[in-house]
Protein backbone atom coordinates (compact mmCIF):
# COMPACT_ATOMS: atom_id res chain seq x y z
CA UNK A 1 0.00 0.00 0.00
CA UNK A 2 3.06 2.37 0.55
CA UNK A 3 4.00 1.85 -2.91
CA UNK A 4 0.84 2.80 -4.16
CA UNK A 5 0.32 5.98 -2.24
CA UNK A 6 4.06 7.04 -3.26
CA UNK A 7 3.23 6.55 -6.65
CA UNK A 8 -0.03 8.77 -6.24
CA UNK A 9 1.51 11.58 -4.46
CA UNK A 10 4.96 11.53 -6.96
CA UNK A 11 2.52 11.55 -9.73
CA UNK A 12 -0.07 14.47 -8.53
CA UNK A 13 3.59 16.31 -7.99
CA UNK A 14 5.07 15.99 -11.40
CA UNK A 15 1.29 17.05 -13.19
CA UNK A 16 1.49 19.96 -11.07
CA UNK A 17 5.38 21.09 -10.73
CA UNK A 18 7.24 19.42 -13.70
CA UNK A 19 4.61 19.28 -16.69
CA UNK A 20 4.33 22.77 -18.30
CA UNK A 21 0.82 23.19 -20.07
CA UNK A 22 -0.22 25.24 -23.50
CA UNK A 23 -1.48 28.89 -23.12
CA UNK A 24 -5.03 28.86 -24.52
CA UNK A 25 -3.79 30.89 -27.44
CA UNK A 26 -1.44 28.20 -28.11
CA UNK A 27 -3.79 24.89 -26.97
CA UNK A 28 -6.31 26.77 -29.76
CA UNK A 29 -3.82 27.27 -32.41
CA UNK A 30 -2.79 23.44 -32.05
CA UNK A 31 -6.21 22.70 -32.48
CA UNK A 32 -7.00 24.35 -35.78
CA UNK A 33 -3.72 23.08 -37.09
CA UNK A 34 -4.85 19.48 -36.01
CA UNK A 35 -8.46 20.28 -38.10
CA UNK A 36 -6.85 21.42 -41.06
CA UNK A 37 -4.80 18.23 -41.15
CA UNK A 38 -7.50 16.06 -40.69
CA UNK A 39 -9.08 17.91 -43.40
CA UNK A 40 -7.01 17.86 -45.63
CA UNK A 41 -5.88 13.85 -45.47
CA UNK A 42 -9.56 13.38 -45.77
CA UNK A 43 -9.69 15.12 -49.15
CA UNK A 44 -7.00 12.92 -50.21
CA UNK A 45 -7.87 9.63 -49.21
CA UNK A 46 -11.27 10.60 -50.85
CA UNK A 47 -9.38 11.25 -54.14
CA UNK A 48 -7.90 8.31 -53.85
CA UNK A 49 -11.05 6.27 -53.54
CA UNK A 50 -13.07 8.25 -56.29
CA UNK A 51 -9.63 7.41 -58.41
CA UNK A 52 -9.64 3.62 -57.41
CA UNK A 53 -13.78 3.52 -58.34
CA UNK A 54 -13.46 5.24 -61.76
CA UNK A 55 -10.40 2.42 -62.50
CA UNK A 56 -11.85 -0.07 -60.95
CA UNK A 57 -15.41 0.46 -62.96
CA UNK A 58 -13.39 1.16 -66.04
CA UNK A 59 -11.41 -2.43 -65.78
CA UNK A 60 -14.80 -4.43 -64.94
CA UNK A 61 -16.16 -2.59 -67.81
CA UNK A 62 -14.28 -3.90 -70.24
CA UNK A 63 -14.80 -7.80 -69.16
């Protein structure tokens, strides 16, 4: 049990002393940036798919 609670307590301590948290300017600006990515791999991957249907459709076509 003393193992546990040191483990508790050293952990609360580094959250709270050691870890150094975003700004809210910057915690926003990381968000955005992590929207705009996921946008914009989502465009490509449906590309991609359209690209694979229309060759896909156009091989299947021909048999």
């Amino acid at each position: 049990m003393n193992k546990i609670s040191t483990y508790l307590r050293e952990s609360y301590r580094e959250l709270v002393e050691k870890v150094t948290w975003p700004t809210w300017a910057q915690l926003q600006q990381s968000t955005v940036i992590v929207l705009v990515a996921t946008l914009l791999i989502t465009g490509v991957v449906w590309v991609m798919d359209l690209v694979a249907q229309s060759a896909l459709h156009f091989i299947y076509s021909l048999f």
